[in-house]
C-alpha atoms as a PDB file:
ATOM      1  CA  UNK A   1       2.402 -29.205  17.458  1.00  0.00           C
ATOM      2  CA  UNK A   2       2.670 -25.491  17.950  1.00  0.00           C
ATOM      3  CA  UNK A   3       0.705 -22.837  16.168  1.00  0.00           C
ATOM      4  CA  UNK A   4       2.396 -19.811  14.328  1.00  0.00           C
ATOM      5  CA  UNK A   5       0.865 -16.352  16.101  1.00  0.00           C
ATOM      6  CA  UNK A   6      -0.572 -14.862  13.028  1.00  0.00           C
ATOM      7  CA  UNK A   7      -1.359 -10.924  12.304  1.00  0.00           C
ATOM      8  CA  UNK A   8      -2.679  -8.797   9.454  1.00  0.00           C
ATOM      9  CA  UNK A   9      -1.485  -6.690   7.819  1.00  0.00           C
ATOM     10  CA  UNK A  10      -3.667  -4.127   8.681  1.00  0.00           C
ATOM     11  CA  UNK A  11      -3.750  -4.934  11.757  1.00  0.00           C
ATOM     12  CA  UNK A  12       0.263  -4.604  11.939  1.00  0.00           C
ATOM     13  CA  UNK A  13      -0.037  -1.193  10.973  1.00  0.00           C
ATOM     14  CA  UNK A  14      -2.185  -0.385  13.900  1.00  0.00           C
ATOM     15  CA  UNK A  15      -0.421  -1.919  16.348  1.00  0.00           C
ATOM     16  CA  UNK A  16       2.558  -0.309  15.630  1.00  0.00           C
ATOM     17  CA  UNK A  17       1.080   3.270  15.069  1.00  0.00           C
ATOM     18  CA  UNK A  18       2.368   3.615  11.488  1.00  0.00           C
ATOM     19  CA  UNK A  19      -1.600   4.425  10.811  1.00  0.00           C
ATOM     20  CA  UNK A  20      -4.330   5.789  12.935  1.00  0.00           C
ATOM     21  CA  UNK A  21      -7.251   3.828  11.526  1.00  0.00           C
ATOM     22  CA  UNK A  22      -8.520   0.940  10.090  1.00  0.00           C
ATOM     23  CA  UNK A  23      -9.601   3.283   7.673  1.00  0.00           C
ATOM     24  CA  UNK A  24      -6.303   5.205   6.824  1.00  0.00           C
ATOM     25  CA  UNK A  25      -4.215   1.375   6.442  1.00  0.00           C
ATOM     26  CA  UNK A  26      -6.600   0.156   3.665  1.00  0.00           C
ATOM     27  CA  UNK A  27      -6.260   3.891   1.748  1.00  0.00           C
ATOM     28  CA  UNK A  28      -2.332   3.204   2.181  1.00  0.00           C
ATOM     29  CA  UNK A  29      -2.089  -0.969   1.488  1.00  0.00           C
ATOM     30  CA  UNK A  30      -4.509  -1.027  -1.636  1.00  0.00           C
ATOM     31  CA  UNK A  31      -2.524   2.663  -2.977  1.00  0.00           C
ATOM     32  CA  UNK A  32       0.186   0.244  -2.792  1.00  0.00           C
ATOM     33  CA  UNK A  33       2.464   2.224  -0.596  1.00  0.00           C
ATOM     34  CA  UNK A  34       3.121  -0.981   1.882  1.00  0.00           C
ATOM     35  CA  UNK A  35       5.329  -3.618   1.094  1.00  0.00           C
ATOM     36  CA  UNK A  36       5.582  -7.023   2.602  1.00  0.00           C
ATOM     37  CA  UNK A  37       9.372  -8.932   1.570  1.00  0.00           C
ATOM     38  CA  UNK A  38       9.878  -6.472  -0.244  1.00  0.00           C
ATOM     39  CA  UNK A  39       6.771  -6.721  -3.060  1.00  0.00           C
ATOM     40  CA  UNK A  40       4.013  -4.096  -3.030  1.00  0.00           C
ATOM     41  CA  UNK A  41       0.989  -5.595  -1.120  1.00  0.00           C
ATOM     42  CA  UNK A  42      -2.349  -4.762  -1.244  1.00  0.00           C
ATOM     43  CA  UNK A  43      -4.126  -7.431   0.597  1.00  0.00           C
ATOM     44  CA  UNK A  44      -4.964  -5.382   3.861  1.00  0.00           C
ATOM     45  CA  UNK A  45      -6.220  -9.065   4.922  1.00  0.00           C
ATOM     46  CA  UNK A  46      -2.666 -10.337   4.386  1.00  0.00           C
ATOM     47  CA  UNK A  47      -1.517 -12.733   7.052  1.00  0.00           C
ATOM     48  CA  UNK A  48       1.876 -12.261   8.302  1.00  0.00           C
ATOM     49  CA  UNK A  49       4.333 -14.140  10.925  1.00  0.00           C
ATOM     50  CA  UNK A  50       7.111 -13.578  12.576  1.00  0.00           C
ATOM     51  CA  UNK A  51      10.105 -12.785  10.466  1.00  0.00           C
ATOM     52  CA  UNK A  52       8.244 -10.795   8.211  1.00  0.00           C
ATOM     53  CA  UNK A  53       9.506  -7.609   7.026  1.00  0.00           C
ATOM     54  CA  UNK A  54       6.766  -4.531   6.532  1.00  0.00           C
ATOM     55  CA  UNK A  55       8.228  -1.243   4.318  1.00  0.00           C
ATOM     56  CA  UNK A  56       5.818   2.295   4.462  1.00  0.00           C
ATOM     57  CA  UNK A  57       7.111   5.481   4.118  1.00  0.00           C
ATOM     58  CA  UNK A  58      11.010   4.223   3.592  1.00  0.00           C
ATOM     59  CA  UNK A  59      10.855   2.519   6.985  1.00  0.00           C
ATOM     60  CA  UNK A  60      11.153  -1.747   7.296  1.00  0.00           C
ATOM     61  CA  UNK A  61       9.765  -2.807  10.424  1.00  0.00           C
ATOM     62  CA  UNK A  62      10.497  -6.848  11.056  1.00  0.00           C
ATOM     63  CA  UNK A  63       7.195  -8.741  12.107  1.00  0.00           C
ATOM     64  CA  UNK A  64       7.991 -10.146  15.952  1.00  0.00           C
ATOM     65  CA  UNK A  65       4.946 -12.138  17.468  1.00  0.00           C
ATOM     66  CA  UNK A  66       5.039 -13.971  20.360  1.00  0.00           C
END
């Protein structure tokens, strides 16, 4: 049985330098300026997978963990 690699959201927005701090990505996910498939998210705990698709600032970025 394999396990799904598994990221927040926040800590999506990190990694991919669309914030600078931990600080700055909850401000932006609970303004609701993030979207996750699409829908406005403002769980900054939100757990996401491969295949998702993050929106900020007009910009989709498509979740790829390995």
């Amino acid at each position: 049985m394999t396990q799904d690699k598994i990221i927040t959201l926040a800590q999506f927005l990190k990694w991919k330098g669309l914030v600078q701090t931990g600080g700055e990505a909850k401000h932006r996910i609970q303004g609701g300026e993030v979207l996750v498939d699409d829908l406005v998210e403002t769980r900054r705990g939100r757990k996401l997978t491969t295949g998702h698709r993050v929106t900020i600032d007009g910009n989709t970025y498509v979740v790829e963990l390995e």
